[in-house]
N, C-alpha and C. Protein backbone atom coordinates (compact mmCIF):
# COMPACT_ATOMS: atom_id res chain seq x y z
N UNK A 1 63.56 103.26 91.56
CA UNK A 1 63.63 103.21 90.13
C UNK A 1 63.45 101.78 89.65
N UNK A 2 64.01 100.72 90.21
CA UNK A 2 64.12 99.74 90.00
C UNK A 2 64.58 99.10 88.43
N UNK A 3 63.80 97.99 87.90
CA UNK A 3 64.54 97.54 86.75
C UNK A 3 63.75 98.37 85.84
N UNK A 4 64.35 98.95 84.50
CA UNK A 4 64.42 99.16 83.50
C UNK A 4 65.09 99.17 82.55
N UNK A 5 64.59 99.35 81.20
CA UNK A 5 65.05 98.68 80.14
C UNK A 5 66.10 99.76 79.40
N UNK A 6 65.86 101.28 79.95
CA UNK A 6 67.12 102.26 79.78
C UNK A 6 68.30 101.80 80.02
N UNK A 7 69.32 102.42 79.28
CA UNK A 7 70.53 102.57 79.21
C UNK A 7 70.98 103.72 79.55
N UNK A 8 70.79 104.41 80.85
CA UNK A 8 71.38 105.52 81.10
C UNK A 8 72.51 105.71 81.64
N UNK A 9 73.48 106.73 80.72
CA UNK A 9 74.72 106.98 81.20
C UNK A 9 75.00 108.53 81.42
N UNK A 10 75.77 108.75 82.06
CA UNK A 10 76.34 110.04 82.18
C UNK A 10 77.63 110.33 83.49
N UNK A 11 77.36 111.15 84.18
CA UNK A 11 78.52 111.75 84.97
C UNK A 11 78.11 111.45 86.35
N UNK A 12 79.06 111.28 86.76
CA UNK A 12 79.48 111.94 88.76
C UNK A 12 80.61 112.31 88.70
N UNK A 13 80.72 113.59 89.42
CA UNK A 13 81.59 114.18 89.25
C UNK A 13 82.64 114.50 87.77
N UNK A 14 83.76 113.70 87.86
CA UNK A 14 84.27 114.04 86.43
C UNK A 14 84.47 112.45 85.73
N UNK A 15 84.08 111.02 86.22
CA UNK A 15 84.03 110.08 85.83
C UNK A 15 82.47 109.70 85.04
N UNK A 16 82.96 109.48 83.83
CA UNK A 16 81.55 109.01 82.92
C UNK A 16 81.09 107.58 83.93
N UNK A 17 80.08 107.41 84.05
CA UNK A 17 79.20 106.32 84.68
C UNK A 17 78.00 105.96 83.96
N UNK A 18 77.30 105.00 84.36
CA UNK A 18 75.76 103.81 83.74
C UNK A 18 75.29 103.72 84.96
N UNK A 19 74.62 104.71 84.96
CA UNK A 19 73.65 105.14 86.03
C UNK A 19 72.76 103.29 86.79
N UNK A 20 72.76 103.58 87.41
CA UNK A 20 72.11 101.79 87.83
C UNK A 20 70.60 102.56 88.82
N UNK A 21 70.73 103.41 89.63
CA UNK A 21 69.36 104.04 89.74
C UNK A 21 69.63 105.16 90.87
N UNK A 22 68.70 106.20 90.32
CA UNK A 22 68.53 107.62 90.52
C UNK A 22 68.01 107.56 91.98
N UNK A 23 68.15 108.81 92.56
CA UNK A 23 66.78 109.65 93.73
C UNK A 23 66.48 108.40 94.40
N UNK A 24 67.75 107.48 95.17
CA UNK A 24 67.01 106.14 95.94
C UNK A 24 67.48 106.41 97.48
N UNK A 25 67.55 106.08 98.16
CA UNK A 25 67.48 106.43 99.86
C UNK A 25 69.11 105.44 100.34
N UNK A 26 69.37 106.19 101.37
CA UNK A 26 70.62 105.37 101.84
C UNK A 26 70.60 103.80 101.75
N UNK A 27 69.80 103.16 102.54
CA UNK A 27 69.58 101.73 102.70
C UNK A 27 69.42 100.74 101.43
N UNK A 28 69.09 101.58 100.27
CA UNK A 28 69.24 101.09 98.67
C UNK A 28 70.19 101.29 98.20
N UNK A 29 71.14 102.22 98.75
CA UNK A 29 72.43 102.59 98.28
C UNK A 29 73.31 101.28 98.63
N UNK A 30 73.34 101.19 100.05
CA UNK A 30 74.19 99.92 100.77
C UNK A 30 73.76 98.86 100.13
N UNK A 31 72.83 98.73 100.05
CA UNK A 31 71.85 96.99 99.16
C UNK A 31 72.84 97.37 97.94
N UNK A 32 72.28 98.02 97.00
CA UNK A 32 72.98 98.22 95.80
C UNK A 32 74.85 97.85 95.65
N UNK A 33 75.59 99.03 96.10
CA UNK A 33 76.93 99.12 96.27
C UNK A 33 77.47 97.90 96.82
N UNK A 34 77.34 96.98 97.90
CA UNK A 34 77.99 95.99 98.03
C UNK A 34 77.26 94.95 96.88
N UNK A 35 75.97 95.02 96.41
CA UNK A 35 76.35 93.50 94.92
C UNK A 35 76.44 93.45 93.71
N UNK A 36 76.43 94.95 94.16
CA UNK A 36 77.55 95.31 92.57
C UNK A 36 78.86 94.72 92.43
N UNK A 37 79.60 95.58 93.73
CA UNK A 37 80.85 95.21 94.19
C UNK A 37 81.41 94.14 94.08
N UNK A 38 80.33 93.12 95.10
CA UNK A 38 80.76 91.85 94.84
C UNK A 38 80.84 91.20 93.89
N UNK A 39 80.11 91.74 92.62
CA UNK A 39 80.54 91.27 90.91
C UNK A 39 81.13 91.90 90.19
N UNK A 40 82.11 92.43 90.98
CA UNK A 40 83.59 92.88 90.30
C UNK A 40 83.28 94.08 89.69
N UNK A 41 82.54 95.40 89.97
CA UNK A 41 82.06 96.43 89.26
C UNK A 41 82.21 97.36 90.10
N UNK A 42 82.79 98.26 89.73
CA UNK A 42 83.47 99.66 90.17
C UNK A 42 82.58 100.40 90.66
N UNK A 43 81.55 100.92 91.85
CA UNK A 43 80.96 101.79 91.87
C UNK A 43 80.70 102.95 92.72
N UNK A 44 80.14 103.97 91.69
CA UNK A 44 80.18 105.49 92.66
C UNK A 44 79.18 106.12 93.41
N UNK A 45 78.78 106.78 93.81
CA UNK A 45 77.83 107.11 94.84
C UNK A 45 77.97 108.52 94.66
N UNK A 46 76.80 109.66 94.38
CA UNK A 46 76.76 110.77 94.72
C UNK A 46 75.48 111.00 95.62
N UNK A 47 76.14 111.60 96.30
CA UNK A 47 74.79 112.54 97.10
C UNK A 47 74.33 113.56 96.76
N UNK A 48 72.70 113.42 96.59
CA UNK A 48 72.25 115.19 95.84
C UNK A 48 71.49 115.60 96.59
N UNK A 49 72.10 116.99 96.69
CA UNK A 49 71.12 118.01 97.33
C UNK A 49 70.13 118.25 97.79
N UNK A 50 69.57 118.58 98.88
CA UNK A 50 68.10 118.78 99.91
C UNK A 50 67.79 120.12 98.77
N UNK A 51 66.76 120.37 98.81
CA UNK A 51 66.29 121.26 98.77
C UNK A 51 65.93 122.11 100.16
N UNK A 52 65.71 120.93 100.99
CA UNK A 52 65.24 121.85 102.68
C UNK A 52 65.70 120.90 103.67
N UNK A 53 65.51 121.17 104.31
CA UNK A 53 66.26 120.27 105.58
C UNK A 53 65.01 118.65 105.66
N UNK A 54 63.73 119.32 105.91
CA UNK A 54 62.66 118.40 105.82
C UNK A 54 63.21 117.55 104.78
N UNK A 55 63.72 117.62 103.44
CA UNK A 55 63.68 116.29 102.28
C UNK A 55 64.49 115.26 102.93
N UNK A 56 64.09 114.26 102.33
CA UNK A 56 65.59 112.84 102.48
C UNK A 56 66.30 113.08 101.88
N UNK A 57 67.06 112.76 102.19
CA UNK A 57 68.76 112.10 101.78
C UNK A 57 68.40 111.88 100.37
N UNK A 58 68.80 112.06 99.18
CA UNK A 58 68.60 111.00 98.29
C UNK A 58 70.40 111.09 97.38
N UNK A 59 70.39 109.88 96.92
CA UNK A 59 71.92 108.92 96.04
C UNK A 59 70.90 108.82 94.87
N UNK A 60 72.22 109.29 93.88
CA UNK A 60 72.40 108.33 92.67
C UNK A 60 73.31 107.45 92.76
N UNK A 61 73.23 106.18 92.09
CA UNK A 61 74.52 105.34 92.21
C UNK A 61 74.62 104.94 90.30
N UNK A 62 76.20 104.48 90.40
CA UNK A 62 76.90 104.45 89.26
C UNK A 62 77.61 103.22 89.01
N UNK A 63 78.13 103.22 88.06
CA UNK A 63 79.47 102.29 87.71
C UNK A 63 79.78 102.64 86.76
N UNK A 64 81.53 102.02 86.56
CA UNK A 64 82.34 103.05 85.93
C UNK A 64 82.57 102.02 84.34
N UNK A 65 81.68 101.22 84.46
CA UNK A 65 81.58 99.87 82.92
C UNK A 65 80.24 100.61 82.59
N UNK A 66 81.05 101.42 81.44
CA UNK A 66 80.36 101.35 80.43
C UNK A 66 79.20 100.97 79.81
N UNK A 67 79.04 99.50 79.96
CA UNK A 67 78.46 98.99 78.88
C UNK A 67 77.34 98.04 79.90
N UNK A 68 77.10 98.12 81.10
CA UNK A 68 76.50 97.77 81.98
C UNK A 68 75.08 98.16 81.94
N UNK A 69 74.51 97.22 82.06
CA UNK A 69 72.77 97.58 81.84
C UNK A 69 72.09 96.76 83.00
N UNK A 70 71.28 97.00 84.23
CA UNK A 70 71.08 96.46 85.43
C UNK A 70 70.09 95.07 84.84
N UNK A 71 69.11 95.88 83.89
CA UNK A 71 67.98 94.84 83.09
C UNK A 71 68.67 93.56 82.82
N UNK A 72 69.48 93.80 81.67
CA UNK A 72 70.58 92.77 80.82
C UNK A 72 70.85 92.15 82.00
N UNK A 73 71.75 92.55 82.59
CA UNK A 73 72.08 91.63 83.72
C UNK A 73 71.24 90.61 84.65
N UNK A 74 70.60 91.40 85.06
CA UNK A 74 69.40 90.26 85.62
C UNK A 74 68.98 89.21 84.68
N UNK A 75 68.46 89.84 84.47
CA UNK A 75 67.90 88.67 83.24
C UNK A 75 68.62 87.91 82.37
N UNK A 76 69.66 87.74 82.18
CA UNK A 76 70.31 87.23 81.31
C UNK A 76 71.44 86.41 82.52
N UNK A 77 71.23 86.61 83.59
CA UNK A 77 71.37 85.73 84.89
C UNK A 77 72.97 85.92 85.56
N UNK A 78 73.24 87.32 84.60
CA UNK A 78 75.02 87.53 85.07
C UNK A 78 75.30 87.94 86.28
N UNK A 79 74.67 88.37 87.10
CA UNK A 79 74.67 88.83 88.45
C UNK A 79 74.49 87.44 89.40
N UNK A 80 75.40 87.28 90.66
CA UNK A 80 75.29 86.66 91.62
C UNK A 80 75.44 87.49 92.73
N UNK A 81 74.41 86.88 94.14
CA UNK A 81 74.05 87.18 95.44
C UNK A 81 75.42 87.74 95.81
N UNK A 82 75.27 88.23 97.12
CA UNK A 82 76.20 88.12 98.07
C UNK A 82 77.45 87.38 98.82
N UNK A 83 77.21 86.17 98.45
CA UNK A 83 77.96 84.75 98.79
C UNK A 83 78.37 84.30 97.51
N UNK A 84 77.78 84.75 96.81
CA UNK A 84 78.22 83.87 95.19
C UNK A 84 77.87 82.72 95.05
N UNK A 85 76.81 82.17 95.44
CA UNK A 85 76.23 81.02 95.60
C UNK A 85 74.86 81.07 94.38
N UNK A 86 74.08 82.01 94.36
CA UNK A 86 73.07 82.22 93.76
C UNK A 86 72.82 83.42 92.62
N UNK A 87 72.01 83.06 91.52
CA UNK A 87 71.97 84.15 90.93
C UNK A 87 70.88 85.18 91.15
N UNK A 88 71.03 86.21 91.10
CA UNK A 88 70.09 87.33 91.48
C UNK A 88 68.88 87.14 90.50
N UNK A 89 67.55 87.31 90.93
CA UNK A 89 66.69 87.67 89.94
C UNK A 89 65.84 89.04 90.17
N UNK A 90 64.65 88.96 89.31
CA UNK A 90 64.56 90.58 89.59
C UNK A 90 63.43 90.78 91.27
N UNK A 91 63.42 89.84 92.03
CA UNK A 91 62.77 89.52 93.16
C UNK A 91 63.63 90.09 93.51
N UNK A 92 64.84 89.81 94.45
CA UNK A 92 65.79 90.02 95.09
C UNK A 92 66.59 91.61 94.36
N UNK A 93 66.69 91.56 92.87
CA UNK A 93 67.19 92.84 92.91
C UNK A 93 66.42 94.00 93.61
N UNK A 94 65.31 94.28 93.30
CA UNK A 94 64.28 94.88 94.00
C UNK A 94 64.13 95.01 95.44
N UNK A 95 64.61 94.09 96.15
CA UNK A 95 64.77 93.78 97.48
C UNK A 95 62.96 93.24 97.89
N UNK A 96 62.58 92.64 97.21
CA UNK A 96 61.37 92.42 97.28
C UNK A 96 61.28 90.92 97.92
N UNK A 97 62.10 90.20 97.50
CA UNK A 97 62.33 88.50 98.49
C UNK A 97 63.87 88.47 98.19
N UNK A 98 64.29 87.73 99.63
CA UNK A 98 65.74 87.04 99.41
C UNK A 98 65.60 85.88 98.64
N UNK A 99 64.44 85.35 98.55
CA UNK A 99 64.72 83.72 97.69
C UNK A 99 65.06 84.12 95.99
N UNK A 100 65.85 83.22 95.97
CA UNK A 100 66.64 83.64 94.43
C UNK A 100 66.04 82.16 93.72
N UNK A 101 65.47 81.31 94.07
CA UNK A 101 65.06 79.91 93.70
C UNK A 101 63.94 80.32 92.44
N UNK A 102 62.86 80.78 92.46
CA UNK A 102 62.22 81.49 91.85
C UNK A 102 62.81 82.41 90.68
N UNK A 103 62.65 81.83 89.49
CA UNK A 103 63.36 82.90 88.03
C UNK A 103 62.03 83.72 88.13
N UNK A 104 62.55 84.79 86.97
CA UNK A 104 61.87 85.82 86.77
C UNK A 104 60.05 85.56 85.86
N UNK A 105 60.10 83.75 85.40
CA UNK A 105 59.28 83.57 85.36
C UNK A 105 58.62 82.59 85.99
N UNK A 106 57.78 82.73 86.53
CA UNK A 106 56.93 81.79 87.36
C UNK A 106 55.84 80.91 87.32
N UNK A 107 56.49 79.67 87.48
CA UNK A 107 55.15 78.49 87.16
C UNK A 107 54.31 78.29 88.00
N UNK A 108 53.33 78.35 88.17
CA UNK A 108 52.98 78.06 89.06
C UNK A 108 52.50 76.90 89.60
């Protein structure tokens, strides 16, 4: 799903959540859930349904703030790495490069 400019909220289970991204695979789940975590944000994890044995795995993931927008965040530079050393940009949210040196706009 990656970044977008939606604000989607709704449910897991019986806790309202701000959906952070839909139909993504285990290994985006773990990326996701620990740097959230590590910026102090509550988050949930559902697993949805195969249709057949053949489909993947697929997670939605959540958090339980409200008012949380993955976009806003990036960009507006509120999110830090793993170590808390660096701020995330939308390279690294994506899992597209670890270098965080590089903002979201680029000089070249």
């Amino acid at each position: 799903m990656g970044l977008e400019g939606k604000h989607q909220f709704g449910s897991i289970g019986e806790q309202r959540v701000t959906f952070v991204e839909k139909k993504i695979e285990e290994e985006r789940v773990h990326f996701l859930k620990n740097l959230l975590e590590s910026n102090g944000l509550e988050v949930i994890v559902e697993e949805l349904k195969r249709k057949s044995e053949e489909d993947p795995l697929l997670y939605n993931i959540g958090v339980t703030d409200m008012v949380f927008n993955p976009t806003v965040y990036v960009f507006q530079r509120r999110l830090k790495t793993l170590d808390g050393k660096h701020i995330v940009n939308q390279d690294y949210w994506n899992q597209v490069s670890a270098d965080t040196k590089p903002q979201y706009w680029k000089n070249s």
